[in-house]
C-alpha atoms as a PDB file:
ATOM      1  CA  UNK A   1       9.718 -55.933   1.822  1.00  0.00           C
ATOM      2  CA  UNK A   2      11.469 -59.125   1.445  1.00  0.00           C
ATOM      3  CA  UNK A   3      15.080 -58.584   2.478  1.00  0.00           C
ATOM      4  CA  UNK A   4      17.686 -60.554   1.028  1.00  0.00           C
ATOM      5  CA  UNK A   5      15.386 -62.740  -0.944  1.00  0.00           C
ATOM      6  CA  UNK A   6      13.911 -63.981   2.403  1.00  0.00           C
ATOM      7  CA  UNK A   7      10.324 -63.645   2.774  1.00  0.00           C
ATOM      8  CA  UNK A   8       8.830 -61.457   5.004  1.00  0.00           C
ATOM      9  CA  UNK A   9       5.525 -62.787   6.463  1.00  0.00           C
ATOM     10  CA  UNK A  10       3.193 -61.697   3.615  1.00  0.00           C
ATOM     11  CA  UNK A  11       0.175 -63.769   5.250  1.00  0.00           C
ATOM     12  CA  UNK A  12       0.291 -61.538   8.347  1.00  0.00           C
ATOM     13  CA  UNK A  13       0.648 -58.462   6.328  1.00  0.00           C
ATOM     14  CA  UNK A  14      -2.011 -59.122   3.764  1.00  0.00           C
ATOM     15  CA  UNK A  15      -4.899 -59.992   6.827  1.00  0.00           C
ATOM     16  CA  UNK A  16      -3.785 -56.284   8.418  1.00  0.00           C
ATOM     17  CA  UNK A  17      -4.200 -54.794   4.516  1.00  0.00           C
ATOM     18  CA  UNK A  18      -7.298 -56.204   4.330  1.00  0.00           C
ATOM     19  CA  UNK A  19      -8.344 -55.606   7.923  1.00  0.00           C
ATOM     20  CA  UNK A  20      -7.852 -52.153   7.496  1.00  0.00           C
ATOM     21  CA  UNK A  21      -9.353 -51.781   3.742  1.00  0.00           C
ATOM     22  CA  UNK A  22      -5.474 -51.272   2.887  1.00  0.00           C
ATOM     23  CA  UNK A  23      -3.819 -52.050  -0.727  1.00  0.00           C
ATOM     24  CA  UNK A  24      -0.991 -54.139  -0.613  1.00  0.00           C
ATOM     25  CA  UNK A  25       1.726 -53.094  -2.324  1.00  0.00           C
ATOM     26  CA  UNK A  26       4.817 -55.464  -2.140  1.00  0.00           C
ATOM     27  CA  UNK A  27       8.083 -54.940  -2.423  1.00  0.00           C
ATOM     28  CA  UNK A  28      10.018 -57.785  -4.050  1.00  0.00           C
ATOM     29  CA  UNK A  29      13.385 -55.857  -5.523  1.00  0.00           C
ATOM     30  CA  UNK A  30      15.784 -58.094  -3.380  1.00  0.00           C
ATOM     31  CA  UNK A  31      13.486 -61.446  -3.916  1.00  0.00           C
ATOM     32  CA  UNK A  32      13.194 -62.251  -7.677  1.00  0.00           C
ATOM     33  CA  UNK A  33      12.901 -65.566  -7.815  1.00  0.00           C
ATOM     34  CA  UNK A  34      11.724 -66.192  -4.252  1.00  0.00           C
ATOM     35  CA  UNK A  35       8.240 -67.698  -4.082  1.00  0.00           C
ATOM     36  CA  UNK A  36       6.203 -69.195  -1.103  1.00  0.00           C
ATOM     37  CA  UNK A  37       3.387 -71.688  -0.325  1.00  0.00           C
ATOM     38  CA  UNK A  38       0.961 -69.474   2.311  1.00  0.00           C
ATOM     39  CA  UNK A  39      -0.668 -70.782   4.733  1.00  0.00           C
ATOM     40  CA  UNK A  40      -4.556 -70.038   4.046  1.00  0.00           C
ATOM     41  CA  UNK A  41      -5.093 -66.431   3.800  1.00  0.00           C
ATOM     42  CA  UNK A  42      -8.798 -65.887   5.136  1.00  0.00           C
ATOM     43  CA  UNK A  43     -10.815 -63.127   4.227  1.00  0.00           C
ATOM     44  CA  UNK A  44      -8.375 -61.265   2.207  1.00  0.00           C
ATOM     45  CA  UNK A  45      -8.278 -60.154  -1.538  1.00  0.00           C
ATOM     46  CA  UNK A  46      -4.650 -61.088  -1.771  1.00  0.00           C
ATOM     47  CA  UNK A  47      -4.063 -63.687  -4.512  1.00  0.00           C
ATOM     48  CA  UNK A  48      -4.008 -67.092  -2.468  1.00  0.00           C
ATOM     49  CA  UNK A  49      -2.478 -70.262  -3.629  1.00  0.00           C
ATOM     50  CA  UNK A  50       0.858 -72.669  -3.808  1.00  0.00           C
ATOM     51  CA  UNK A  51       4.381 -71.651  -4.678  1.00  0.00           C
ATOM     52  CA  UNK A  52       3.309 -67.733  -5.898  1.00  0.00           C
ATOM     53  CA  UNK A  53       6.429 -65.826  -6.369  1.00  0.00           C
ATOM     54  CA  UNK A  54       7.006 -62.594  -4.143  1.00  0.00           C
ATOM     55  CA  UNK A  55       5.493 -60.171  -6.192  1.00  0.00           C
ATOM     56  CA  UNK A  56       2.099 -61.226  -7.010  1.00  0.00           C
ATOM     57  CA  UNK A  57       0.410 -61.553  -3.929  1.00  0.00           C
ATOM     58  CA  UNK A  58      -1.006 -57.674  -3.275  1.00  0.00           C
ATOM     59  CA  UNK A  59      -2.041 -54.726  -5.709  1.00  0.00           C
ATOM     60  CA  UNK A  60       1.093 -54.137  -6.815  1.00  0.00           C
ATOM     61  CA  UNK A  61       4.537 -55.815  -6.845  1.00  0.00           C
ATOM     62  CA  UNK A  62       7.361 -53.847  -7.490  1.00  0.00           C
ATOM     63  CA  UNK A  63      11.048 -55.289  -8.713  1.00  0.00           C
ATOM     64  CA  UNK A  64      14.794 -53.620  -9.047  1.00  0.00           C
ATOM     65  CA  UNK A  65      17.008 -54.297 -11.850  1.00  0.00           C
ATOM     66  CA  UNK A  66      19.778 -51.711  -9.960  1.00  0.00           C
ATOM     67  CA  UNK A  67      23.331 -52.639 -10.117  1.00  0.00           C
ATOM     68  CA  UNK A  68      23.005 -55.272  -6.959  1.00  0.00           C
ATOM     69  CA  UNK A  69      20.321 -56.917  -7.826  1.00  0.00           C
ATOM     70  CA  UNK A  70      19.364 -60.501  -9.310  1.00  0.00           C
ATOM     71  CA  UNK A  71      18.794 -59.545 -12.518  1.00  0.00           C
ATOM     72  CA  UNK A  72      20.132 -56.054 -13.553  1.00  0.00           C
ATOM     73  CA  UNK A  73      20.188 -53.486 -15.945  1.00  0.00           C
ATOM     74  CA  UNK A  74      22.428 -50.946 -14.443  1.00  0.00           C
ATOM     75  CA  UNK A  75      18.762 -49.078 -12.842  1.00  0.00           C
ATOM     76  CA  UNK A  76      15.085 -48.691 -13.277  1.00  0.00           C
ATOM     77  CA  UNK A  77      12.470 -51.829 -12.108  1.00  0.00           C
ATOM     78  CA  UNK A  78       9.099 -53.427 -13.118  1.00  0.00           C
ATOM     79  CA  UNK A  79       5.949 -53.393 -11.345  1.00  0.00           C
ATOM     80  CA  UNK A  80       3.488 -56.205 -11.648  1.00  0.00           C
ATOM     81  CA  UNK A  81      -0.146 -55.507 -11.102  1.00  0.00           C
ATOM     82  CA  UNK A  82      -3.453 -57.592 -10.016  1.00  0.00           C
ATOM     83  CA  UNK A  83      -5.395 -54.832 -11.695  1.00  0.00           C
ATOM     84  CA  UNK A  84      -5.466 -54.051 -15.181  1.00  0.00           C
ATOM     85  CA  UNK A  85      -7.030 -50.575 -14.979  1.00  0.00           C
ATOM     86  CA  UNK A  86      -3.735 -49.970 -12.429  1.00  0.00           C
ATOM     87  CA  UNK A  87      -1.644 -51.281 -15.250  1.00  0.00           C
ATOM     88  CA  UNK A  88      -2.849 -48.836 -18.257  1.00  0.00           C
ATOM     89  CA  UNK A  89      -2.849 -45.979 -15.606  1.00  0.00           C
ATOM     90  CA  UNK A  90       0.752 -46.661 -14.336  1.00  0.00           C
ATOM     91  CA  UNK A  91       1.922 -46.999 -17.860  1.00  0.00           C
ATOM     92  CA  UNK A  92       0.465 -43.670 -19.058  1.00  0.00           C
ATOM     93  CA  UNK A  93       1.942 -41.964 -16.595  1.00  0.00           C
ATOM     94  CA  UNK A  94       5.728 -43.912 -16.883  1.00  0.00           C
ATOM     95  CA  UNK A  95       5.486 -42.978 -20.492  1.00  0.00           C
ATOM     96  CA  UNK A  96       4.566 -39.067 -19.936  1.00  0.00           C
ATOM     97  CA  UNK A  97       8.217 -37.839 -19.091  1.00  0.00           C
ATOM     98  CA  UNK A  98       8.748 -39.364 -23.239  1.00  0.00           C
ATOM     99  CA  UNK A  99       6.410 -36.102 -24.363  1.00  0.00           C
ATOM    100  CA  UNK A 100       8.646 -33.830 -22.316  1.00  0.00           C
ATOM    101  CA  UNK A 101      11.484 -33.659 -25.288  1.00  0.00           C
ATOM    102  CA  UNK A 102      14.619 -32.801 -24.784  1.00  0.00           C
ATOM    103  CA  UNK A 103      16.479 -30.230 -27.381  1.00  0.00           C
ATOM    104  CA  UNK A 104      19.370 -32.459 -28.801  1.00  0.00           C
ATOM    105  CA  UNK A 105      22.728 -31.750 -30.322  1.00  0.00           C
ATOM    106  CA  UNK A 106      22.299 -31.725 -34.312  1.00  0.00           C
ATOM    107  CA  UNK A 107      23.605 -34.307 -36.505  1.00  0.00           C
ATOM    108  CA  UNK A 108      28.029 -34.586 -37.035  1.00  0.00           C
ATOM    109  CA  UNK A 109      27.820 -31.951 -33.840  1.00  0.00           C
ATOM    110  CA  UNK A 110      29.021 -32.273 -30.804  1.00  0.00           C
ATOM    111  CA  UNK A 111      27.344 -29.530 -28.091  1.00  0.00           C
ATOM    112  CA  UNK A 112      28.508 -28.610 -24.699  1.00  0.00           C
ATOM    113  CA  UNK A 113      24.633 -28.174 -23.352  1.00  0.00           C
ATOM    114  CA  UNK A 114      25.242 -25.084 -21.740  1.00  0.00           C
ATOM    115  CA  UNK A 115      21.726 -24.837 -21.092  1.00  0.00           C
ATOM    116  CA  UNK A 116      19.212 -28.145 -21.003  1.00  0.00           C
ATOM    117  CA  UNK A 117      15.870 -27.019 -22.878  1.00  0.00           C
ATOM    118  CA  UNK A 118      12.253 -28.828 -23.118  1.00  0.00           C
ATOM    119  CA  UNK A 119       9.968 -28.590 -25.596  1.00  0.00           C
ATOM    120  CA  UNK A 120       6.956 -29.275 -24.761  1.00  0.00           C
ATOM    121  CA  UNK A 121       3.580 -30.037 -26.059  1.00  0.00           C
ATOM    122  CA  UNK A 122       2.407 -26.407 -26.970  1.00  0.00           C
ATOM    123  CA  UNK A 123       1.911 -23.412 -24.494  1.00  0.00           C
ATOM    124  CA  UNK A 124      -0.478 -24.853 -22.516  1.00  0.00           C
ATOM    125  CA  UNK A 125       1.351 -27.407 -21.293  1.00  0.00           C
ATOM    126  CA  UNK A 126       4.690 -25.026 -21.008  1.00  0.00           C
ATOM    127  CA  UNK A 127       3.036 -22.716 -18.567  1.00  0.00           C
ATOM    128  CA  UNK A 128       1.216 -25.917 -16.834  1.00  0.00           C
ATOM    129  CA  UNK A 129       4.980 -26.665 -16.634  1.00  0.00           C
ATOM    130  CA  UNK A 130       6.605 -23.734 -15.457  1.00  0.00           C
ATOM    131  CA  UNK A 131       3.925 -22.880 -12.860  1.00  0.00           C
ATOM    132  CA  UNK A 132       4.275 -26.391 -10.873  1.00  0.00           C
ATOM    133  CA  UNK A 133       8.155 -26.599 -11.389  1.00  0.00           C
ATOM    134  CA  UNK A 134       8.568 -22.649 -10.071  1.00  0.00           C
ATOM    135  CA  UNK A 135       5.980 -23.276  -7.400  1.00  0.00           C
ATOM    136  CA  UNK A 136       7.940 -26.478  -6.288  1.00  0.00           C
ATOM    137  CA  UNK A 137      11.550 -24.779  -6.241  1.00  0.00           C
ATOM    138  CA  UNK A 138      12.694 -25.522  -9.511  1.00  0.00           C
ATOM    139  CA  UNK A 139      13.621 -22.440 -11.757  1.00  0.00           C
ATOM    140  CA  UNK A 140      12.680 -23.088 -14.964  1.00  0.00           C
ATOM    141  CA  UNK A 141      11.785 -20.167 -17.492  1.00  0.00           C
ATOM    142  CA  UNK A 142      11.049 -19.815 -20.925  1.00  0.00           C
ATOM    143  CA  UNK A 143      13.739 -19.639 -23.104  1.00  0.00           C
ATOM    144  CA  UNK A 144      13.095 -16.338 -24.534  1.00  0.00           C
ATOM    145  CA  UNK A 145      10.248 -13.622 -25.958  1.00  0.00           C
ATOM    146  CA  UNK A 146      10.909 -13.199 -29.609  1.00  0.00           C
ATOM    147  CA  UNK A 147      11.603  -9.369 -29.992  1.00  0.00           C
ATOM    148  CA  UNK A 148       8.484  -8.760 -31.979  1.00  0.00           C
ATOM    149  CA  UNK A 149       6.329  -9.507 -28.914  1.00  0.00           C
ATOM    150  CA  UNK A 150       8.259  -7.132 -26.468  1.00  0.00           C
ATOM    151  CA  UNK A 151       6.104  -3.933 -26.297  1.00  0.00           C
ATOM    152  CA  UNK A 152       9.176  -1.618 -27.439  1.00  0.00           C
ATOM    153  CA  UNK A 153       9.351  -3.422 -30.554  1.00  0.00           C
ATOM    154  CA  UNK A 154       5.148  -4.137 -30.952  1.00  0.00           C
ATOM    155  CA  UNK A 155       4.718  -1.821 -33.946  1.00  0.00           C
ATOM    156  CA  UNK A 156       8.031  -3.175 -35.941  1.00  0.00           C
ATOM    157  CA  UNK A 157       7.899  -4.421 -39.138  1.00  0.00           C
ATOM    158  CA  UNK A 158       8.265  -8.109 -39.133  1.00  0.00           C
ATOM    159  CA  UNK A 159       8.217 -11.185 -41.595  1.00  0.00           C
ATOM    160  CA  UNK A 160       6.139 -14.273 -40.586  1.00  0.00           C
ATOM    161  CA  UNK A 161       7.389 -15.867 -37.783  1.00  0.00           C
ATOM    162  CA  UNK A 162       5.835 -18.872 -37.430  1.00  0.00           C
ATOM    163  CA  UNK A 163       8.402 -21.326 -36.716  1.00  0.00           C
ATOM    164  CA  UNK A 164      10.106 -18.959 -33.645  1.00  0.00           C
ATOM    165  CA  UNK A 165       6.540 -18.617 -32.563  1.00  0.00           C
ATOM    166  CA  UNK A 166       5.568 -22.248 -32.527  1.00  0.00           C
ATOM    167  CA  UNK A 167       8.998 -22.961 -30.640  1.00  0.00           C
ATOM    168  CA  UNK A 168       9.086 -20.184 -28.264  1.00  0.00           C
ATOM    169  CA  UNK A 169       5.683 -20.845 -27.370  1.00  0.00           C
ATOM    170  CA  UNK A 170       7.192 -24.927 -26.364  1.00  0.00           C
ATOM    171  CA  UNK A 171      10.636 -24.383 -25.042  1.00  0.00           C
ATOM    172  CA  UNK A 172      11.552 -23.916 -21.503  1.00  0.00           C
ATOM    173  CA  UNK A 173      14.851 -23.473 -19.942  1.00  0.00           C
ATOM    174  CA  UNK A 174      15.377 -26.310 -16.469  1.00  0.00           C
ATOM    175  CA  UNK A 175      18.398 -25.811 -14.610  1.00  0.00           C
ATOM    176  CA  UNK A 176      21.911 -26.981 -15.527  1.00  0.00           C
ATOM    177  CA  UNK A 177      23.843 -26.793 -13.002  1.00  0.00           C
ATOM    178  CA  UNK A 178      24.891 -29.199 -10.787  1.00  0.00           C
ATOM    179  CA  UNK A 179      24.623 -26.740  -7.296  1.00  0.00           C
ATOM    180  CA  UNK A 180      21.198 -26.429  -6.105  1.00  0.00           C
END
């Protein structure tokens, strides 16, 4: 890490990474900006050359955009990568919480969001869900059984029920509350 946008001594560092078959990953959230001119790095698989920018010389660089940083957006970062396989993979999996949907309030409504809901993919992925949220501490649950399926009701006559099928099959309950 380079603290307060002074550099740590990334030469050093990268000749242990590479000593010990270890990926650099560097952390350059307080040095935006910040660049040096190593001395020769020999043997390594960091990046060499003059005036690189913190950030650029391992794997991976990450950067902050929190509230105190150089250049902000309130939260979240960037990562910058020195392998383009890295890149696609990190990017897939940055953009997988977007296919976890949240249930939102309709149109000219305003809702109180008594309970947060996801729905997800189909019911694969819901039970994929709920088993590795429930085995991790978080109760989450589907949101309900439509009545047909509930064995007291299993020989009631029933329209089509497509829709409340394909939606109870995809929506999960996650907790709301702010006590854990």
């Amino acid at each position: 890490m380079h603290t307060f946008g002074h550099l740590c001594k990334i030469d050093e560092i990268a000749k242990i990474c590479n000593k010990y078959h270890i990926e650099l990953v560097e952390d350059a959230a307080e040095s935006l900006g910040s660049y040096y001119s190593p001395r020769e790095i020999r043997g390594t698989n960091i990046s060499q050359g003059k005036n690189k920018h913190t950030g650029t010389f391992g794997l991976i660089g990450v950067l902050s955009f929190n509230g105190n940083k150089i250049i902000t957006a309130g939260g979240g970062g960037m990562l910058l990568f020195n392998d383009e396989t890295l890149a696609h993979k990190a990017k897939h999996l940055t953009t997988q919480a977007k296919e976890i949907q949240f249930v939102e309030e309709p149109v000219n409504a305003r809702s109180n969001y008594w309970l947060n809901c996801l729905l997800l993919p189909n019911r694969h992925e819901r039970d994929a869900f709920l088993k590795s949220t429930n085995e991790n501490g978080i109760m989450t649950r589907p949101v309900w059984e439509l009545m047909n399926r509930l064995p007291m009701f299993k020989d009631a006559q029933c329209g089509k029920l497509s829709n409340a099928e394909r939606i109870a099959d995809r929506l999960v309950n996650v907790p709301s509350s702010v006590i854990a």
